[in-house]
C-alpha atoms as a PDB file:
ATOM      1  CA  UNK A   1       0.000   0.000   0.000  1.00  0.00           C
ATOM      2  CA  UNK A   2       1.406   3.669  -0.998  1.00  0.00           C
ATOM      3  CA  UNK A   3       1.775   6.355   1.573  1.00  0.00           C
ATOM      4  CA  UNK A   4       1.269   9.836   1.008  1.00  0.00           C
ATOM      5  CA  UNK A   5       0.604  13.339   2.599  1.00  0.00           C
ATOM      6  CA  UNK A   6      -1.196  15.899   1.448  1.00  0.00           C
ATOM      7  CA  UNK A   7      -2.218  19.756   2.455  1.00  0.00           C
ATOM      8  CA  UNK A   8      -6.223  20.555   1.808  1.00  0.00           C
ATOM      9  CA  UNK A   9      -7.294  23.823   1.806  1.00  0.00           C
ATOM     10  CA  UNK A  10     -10.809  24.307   2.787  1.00  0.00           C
ATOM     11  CA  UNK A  11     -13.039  27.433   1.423  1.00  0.00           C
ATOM     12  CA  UNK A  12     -12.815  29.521   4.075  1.00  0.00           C
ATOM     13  CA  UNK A  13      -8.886  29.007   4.375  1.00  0.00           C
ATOM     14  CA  UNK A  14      -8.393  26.193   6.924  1.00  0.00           C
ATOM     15  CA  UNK A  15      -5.440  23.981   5.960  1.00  0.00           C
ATOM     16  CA  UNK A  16      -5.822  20.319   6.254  1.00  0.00           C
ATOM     17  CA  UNK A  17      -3.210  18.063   6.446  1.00  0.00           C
ATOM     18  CA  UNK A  18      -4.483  14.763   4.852  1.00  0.00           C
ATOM     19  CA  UNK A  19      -3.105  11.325   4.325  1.00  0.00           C
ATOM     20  CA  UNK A  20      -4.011   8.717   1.809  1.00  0.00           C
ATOM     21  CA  UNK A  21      -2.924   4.992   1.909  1.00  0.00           C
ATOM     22  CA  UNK A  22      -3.805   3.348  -1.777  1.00  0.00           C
ATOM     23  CA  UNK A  23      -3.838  -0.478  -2.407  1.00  0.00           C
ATOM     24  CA  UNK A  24      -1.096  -0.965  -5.766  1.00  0.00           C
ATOM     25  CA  UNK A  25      -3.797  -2.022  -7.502  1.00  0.00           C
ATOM     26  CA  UNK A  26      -6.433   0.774  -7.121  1.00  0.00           C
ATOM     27  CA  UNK A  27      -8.251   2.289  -9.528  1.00  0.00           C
ATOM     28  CA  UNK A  28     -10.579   5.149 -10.189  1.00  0.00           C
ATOM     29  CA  UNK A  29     -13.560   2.951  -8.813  1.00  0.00           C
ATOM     30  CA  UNK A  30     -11.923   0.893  -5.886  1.00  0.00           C
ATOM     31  CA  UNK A  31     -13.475   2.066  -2.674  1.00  0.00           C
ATOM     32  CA  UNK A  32     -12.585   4.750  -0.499  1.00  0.00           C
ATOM     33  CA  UNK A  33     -13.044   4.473   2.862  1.00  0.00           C
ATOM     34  CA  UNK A  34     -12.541   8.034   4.773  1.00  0.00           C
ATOM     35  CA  UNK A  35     -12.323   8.177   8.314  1.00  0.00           C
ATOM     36  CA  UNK A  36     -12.765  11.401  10.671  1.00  0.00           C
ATOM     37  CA  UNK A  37     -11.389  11.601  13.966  1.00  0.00           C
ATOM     38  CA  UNK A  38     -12.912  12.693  17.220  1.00  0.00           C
ATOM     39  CA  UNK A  39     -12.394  16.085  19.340  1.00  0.00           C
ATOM     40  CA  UNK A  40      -8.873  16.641  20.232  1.00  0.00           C
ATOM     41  CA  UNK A  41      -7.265  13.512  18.768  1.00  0.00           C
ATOM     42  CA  UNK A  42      -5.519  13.469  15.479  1.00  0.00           C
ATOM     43  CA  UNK A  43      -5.956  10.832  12.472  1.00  0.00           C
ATOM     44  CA  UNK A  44      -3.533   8.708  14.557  1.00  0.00           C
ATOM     45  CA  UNK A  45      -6.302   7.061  16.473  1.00  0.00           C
ATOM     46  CA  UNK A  46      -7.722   5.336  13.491  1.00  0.00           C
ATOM     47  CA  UNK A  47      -4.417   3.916  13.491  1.00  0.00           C
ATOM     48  CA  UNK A  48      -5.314   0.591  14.018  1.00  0.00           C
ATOM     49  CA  UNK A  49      -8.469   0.592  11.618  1.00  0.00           C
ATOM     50  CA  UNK A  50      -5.896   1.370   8.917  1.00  0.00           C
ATOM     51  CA  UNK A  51      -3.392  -1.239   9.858  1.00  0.00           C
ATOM     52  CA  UNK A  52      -5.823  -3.703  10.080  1.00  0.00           C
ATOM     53  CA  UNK A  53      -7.331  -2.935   6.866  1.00  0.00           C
ATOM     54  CA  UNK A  54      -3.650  -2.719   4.781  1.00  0.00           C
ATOM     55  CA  UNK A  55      -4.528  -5.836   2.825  1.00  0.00           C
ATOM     56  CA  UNK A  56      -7.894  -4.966   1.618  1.00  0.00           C
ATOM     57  CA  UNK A  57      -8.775  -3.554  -1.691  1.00  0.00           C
ATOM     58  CA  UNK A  58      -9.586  -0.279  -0.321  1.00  0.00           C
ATOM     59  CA  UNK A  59      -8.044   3.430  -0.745  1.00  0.00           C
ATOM     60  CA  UNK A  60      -8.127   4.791   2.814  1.00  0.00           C
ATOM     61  CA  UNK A  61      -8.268   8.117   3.572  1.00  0.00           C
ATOM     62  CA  UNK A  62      -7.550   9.744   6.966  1.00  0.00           C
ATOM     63  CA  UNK A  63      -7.349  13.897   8.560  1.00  0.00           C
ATOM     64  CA  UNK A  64      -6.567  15.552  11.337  1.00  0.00           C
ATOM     65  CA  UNK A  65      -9.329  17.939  11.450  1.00  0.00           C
ATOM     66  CA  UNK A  66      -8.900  22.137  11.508  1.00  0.00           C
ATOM     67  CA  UNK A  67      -7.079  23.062  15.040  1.00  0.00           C
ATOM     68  CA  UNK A  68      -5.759  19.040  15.203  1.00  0.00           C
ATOM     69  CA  UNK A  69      -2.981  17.243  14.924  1.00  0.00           C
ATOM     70  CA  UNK A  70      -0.681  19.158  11.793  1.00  0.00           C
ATOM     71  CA  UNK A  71      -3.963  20.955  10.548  1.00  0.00           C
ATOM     72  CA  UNK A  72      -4.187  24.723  10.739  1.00  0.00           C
ATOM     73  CA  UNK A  73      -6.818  27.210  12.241  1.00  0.00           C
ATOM     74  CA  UNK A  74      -6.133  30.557  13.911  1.00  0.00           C
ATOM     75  CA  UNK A  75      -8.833  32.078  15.692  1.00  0.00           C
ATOM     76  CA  UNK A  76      -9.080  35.871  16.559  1.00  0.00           C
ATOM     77  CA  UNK A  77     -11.291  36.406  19.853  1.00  0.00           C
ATOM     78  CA  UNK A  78     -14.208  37.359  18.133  1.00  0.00           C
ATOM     79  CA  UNK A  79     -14.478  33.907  16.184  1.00  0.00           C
ATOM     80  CA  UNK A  80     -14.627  31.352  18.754  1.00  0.00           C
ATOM     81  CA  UNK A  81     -18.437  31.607  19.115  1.00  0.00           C
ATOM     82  CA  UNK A  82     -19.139  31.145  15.694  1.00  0.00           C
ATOM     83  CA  UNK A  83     -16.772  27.456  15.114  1.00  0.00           C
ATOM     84  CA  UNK A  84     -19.434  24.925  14.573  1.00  0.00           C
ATOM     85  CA  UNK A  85     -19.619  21.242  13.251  1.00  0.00           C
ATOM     86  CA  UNK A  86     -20.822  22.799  10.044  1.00  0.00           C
ATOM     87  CA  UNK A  87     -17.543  23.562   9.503  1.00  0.00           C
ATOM     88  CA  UNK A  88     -15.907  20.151   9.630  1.00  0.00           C
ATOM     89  CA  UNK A  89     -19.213  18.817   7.279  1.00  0.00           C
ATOM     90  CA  UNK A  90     -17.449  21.271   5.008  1.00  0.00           C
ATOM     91  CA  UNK A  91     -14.034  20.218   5.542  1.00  0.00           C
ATOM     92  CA  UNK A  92     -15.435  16.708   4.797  1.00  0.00           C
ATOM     93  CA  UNK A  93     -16.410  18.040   1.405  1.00  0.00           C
ATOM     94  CA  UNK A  94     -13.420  19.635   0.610  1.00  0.00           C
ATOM     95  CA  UNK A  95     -10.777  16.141   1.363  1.00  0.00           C
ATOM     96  CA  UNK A  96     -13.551  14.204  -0.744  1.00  0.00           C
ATOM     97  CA  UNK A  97     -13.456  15.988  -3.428  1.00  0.00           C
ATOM     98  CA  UNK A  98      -9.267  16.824  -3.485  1.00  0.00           C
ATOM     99  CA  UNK A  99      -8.366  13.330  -3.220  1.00  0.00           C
ATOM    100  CA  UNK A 100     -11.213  10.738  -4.190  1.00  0.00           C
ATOM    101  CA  UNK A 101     -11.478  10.037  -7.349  1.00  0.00           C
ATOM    102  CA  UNK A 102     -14.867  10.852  -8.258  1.00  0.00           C
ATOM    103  CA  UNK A 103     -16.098   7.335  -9.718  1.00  0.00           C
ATOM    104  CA  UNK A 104     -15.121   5.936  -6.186  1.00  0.00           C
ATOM    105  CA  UNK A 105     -17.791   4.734  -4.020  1.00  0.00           C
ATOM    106  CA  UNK A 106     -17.318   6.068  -0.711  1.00  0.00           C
ATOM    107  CA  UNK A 107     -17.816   4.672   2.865  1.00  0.00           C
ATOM    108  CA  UNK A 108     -17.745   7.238   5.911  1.00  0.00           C
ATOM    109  CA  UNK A 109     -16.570   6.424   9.348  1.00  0.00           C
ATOM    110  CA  UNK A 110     -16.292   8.829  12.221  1.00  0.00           C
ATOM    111  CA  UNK A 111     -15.546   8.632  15.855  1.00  0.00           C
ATOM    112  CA  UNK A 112     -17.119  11.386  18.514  1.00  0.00           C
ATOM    113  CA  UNK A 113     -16.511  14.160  16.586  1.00  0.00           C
ATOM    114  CA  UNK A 114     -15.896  12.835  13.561  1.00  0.00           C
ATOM    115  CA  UNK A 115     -19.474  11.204  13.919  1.00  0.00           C
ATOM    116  CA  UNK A 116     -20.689  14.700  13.888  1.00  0.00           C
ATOM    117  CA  UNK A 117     -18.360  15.542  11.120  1.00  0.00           C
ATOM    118  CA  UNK A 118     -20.570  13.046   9.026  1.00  0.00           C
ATOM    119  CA  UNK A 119     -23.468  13.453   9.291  1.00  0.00           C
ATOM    120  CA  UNK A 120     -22.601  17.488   9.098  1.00  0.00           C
ATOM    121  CA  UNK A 121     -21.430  16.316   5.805  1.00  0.00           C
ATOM    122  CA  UNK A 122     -24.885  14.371   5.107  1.00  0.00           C
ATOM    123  CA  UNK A 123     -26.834  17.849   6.059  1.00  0.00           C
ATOM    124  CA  UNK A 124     -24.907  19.826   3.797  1.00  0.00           C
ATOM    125  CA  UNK A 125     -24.135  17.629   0.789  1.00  0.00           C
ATOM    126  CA  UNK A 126     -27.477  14.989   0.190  1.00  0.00           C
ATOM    127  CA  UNK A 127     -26.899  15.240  -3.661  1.00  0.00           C
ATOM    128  CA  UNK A 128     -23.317  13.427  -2.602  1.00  0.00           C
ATOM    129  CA  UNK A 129     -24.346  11.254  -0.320  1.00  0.00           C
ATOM    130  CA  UNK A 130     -26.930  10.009  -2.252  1.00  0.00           C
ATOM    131  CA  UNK A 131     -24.380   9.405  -5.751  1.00  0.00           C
ATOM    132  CA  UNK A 132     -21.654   8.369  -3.647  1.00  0.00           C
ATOM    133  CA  UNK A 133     -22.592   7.074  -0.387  1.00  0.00           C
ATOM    134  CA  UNK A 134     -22.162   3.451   0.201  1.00  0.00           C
ATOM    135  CA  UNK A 135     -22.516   3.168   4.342  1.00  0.00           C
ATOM    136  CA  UNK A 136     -21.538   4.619   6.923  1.00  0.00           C
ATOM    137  CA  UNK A 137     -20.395   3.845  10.038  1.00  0.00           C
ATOM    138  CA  UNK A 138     -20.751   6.085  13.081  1.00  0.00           C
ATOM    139  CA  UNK A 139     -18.780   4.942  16.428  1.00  0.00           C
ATOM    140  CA  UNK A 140     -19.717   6.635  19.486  1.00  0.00           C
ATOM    141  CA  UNK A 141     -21.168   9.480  18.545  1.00  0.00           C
ATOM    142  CA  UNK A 142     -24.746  11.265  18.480  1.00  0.00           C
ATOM    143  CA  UNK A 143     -26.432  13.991  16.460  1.00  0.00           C
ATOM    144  CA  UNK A 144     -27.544  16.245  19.827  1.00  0.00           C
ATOM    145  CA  UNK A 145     -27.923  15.888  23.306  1.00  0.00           C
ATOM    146  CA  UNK A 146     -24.037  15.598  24.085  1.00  0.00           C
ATOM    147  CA  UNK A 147     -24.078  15.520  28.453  1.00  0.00           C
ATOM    148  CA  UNK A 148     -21.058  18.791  27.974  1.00  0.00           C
ATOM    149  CA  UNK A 149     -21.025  20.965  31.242  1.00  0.00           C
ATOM    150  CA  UNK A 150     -21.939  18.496  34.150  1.00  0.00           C
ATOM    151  CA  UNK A 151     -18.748  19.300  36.070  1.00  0.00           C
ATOM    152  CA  UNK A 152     -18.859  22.658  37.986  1.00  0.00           C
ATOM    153  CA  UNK A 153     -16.964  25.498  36.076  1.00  0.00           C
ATOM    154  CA  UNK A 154     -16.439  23.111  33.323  1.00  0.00           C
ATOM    155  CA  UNK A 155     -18.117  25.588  29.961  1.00  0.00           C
ATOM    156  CA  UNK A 156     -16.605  28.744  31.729  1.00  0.00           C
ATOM    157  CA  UNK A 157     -13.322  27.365  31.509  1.00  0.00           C
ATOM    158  CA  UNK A 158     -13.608  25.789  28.051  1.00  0.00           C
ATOM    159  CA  UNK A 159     -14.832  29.656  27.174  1.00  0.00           C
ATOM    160  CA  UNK A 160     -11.284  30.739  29.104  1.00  0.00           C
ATOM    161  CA  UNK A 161      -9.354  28.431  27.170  1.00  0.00           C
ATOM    162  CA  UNK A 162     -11.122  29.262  23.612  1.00  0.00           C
ATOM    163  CA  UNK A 163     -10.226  32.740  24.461  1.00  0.00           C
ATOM    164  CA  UNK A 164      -6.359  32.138  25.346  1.00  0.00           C
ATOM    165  CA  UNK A 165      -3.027  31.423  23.645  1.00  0.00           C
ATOM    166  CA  UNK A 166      -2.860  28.418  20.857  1.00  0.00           C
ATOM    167  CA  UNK A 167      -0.614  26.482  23.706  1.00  0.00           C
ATOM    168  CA  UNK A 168      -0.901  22.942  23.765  1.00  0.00           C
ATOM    169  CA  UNK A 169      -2.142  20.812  26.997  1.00  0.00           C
ATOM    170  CA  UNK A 170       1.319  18.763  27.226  1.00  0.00           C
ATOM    171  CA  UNK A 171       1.689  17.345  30.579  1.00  0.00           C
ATOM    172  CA  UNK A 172      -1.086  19.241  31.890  1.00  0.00           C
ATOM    173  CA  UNK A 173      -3.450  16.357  30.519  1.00  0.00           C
ATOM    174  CA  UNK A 174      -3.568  13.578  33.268  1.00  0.00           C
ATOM    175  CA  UNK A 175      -3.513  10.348  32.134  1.00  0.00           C
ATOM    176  CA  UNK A 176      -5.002   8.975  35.102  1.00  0.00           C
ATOM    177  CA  UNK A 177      -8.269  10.838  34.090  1.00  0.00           C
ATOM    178  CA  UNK A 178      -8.288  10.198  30.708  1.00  0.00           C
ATOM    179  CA  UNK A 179      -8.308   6.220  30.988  1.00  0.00           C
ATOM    180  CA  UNK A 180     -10.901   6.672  33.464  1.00  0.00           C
ATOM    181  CA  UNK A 181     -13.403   9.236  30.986  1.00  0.00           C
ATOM    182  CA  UNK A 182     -12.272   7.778  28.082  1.00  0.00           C
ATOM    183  CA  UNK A 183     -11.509   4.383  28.242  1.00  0.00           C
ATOM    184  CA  UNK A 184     -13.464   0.588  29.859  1.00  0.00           C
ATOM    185  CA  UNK A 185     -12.780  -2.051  31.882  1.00  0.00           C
ATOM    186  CA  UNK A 186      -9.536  -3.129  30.582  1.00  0.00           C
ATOM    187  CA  UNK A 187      -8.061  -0.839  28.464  1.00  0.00           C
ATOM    188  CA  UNK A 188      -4.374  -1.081  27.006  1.00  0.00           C
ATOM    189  CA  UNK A 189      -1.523   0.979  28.734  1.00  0.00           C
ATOM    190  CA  UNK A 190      -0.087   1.627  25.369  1.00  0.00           C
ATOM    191  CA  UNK A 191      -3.824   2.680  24.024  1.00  0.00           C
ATOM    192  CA  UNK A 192      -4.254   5.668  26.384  1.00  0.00           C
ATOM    193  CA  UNK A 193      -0.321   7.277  26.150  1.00  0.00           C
ATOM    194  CA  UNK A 194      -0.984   7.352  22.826  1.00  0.00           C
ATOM    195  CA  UNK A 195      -4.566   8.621  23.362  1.00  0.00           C
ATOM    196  CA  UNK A 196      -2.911  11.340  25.897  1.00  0.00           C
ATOM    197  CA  UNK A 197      -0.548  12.206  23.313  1.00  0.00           C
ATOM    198  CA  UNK A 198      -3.305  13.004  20.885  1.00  0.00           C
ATOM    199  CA  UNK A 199      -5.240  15.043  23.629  1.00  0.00           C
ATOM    200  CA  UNK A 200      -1.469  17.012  24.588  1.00  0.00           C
ATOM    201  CA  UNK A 201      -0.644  17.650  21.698  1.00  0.00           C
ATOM    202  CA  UNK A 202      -3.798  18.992  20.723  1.00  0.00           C
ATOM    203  CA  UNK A 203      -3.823  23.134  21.127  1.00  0.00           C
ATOM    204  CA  UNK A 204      -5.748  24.603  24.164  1.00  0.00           C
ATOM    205  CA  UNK A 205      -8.046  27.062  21.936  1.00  0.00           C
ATOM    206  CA  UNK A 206      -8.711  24.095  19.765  1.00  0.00           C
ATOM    207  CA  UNK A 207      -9.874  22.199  23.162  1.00  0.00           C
ATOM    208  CA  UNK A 208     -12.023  25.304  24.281  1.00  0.00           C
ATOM    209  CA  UNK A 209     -13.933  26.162  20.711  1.00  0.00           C
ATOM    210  CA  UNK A 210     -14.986  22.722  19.600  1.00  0.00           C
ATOM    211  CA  UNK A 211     -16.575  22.248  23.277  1.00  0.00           C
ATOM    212  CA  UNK A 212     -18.752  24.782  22.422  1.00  0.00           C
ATOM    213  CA  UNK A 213     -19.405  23.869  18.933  1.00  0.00           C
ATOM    214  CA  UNK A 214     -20.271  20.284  20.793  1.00  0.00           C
ATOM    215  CA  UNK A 215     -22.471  21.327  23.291  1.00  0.00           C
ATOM    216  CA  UNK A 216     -24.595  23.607  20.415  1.00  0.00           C
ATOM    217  CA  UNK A 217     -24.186  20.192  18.238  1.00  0.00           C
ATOM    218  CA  UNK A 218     -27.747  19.507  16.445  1.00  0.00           C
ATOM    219  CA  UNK A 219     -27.003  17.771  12.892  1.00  0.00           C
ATOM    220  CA  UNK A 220     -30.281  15.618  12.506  1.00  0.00           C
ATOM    221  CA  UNK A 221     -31.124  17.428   9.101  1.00  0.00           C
ATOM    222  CA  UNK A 222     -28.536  14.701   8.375  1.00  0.00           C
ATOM    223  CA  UNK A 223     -31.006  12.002   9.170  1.00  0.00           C
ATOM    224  CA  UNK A 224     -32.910  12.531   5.845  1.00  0.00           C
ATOM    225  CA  UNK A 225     -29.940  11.927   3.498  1.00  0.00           C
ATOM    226  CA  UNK A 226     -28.387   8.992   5.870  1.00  0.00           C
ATOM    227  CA  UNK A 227     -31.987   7.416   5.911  1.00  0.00           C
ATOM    228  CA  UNK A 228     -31.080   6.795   2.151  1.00  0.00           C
ATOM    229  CA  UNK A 229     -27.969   4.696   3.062  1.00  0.00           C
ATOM    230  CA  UNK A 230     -26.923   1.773   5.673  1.00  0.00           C
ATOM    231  CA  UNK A 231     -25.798   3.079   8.685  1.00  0.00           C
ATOM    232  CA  UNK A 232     -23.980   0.894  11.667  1.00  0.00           C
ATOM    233  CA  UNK A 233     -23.985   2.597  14.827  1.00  0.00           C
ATOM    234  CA  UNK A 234     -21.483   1.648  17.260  1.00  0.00           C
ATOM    235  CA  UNK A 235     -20.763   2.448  21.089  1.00  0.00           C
ATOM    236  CA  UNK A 236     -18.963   0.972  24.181  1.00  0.00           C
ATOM    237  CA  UNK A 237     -21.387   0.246  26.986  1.00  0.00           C
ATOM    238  CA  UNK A 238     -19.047   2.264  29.594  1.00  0.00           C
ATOM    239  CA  UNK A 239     -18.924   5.267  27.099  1.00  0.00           C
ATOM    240  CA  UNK A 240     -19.197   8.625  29.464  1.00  0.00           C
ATOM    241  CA  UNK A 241     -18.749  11.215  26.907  1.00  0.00           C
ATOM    242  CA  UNK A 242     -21.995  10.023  24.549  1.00  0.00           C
ATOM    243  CA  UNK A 243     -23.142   7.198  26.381  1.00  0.00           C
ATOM    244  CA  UNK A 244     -25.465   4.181  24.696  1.00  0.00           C
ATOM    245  CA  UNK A 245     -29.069   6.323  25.232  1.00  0.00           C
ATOM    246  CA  UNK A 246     -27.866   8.509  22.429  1.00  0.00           C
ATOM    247  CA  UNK A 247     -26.528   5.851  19.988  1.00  0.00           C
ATOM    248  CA  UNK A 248     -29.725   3.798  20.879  1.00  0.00           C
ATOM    249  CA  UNK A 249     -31.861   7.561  19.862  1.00  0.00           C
ATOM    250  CA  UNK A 250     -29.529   7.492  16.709  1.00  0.00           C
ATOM    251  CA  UNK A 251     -30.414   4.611  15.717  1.00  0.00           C
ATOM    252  CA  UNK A 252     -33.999   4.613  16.260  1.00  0.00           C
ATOM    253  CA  UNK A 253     -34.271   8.098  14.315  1.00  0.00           C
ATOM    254  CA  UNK A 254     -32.270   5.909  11.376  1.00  0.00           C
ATOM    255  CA  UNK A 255     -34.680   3.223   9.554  1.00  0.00           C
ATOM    256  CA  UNK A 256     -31.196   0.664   8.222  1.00  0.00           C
ATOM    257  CA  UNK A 257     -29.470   1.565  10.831  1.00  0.00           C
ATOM    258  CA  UNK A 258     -28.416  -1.123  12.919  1.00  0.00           C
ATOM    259  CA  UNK A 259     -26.842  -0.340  16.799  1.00  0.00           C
ATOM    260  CA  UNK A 260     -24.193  -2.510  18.659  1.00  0.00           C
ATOM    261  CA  UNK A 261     -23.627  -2.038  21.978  1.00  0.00           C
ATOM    262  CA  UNK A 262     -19.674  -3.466  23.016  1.00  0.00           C
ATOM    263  CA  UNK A 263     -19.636  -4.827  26.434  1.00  0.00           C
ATOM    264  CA  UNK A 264     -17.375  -3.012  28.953  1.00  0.00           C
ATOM    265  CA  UNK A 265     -16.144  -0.603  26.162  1.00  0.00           C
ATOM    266  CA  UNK A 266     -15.712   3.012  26.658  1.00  0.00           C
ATOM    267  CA  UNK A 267     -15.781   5.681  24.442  1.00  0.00           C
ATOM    268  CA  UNK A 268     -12.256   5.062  22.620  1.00  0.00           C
ATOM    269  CA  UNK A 269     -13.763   2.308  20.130  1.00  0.00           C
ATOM    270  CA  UNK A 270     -10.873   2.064  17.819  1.00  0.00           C
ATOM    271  CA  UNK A 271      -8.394   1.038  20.197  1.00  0.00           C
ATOM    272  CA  UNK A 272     -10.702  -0.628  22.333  1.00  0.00           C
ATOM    273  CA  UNK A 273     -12.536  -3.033  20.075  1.00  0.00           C
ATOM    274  CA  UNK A 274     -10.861  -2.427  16.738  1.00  0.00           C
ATOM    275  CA  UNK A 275     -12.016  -5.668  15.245  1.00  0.00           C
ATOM    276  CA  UNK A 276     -15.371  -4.617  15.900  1.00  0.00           C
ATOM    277  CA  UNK A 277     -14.903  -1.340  14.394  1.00  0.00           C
ATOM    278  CA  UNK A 278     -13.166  -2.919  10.913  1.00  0.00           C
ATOM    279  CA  UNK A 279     -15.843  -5.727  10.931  1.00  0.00           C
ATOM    280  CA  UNK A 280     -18.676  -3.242  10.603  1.00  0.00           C
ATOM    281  CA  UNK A 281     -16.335  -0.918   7.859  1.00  0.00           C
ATOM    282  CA  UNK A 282     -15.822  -4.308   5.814  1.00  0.00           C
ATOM    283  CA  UNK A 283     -19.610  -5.134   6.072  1.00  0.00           C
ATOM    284  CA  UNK A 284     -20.502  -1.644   3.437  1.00  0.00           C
ATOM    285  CA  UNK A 285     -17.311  -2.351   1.651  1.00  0.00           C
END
């Protein structure tokens, strides 16, 4: 499988940084399988996904998405309010249509964020999804509803943050915490460093205007377009951040969707129960 990098540039400005990994012997209509990442990781934590996938006829595409990982966005003050999911829907657009060929079928996968970054994508672009489309998979994730702001303090410092300098969290990110929020019953001690890399490396503003763009999330105009199209819905039964109720609402608002629940999973799915996640990806391929 070939390797490459590649710098998107979305319509208002954003610069993606995008990698594609193509089987030697793709063409213009072998599959494309494009995967979006969740809030503050980077494409790294579909990592797995794509090793596992390597031998399969499939042209994989991964990104980090605008303020993640090597992507670009610079906020002035006055900005933070209006970053939305809307914009990664567009961002979605914009890698599709620089680096698929455009007689390849496409299937969609997302994680948390990049859950919302589909079906964004399925709002704004039905035409698309409807030409193209060939399933999607959405891994714990919802359309609304996200629980954001139980903790005391918790959206006035995200505001704080949104508001600051583009530092990055670094050691300030306790990895104690995360494998509790983030991760089940037995998660892998090389699974959350990475996942705490991701989340340190990611850049405080970043952190503090997609928690707003989260908690103002409502993208079920998708539900029209994605009703068109099989949809798997996955999500780990421990999952804090959008626990099962909301996959279970997603999938019920959905008529082919279908909704697996993984037993003592948490909300990092593609570390956690990667063959899972590639078994329902390989299903619409």
């Amino acid at each position: 499988m070939r390797h490459e990098s590649r710098r998107v540039v979305a319509p208002d400005g954003a610069v993606l940084a995008v990698y594609v990994h193509t089987p030697s012997t793709a063409g213009p209509q072998t599959p494309t399988l494009v995967l979006a990442h969740g809030w503050t990781l980077s494409h790294r934590s579909w990592s797995p996904v794509v090793e596992a996938l390597a031998d399969d006829p499939v042209r994989i595409v991964t990104w980090d998405q605008r303020g993640h990982g090597r992507s670009r966005l610079r906020l002035r003050r006055k900005e933070v309010d209006t970053v939305s999911i809307d914009h990664l829907g567009t961002d979605l657009a914009a890698v599709v249509d620089s680096v698929v060929p455009p007689s390849s079928p496409l299937v969609l996968a997302g994680h948390s964020m990049g859950g919302m970054t589909v079906m964004s994508y399925a709002a704004q672009f039905p035409t698309a999804v409807a030409a193209r489309v060939r399933g999607v998979v959405l891994v714990s994730t919802a359309a609304h509803g996200i629980p954001l702001g139980r903790r005391v303090g918790e959206a006035r410092l995200m505001r704080f943050l949104a508001r600051g300098l583009p530092l990055r969290g670094g050691r300030a990110i306790p990895a104690r915490s995360q494998r509790a929020f983030l991760f089940g019953e037995s998660a892998d001690p090389g699974h959350v460093r990475e996942t705490v890399r991701q989340v340190g490396r990611t850049p405080l503003t970043t952190m503090g205007a997609f928690y707003g763009a989260i908690s103002r999330l409502d993208v079920r105009a998708a539900f029209t377009a994605l009703g068109q199209v099989p949809v798997t819905v996955l999500v780990g039964e421990r999952d804090q951040l959008t626990p099962p109720s909301l996959s279970r609402r997603l999938a019920e608002d959905l008529p082919h969707a279908s909704l697996t629940v993984v037993p003592g999973a948490g909300h990092m799915l593609t570390y956690e129960a990667t063959d899972t996640v590639v078994a329902a990806i390989r299903a619409h391929l």
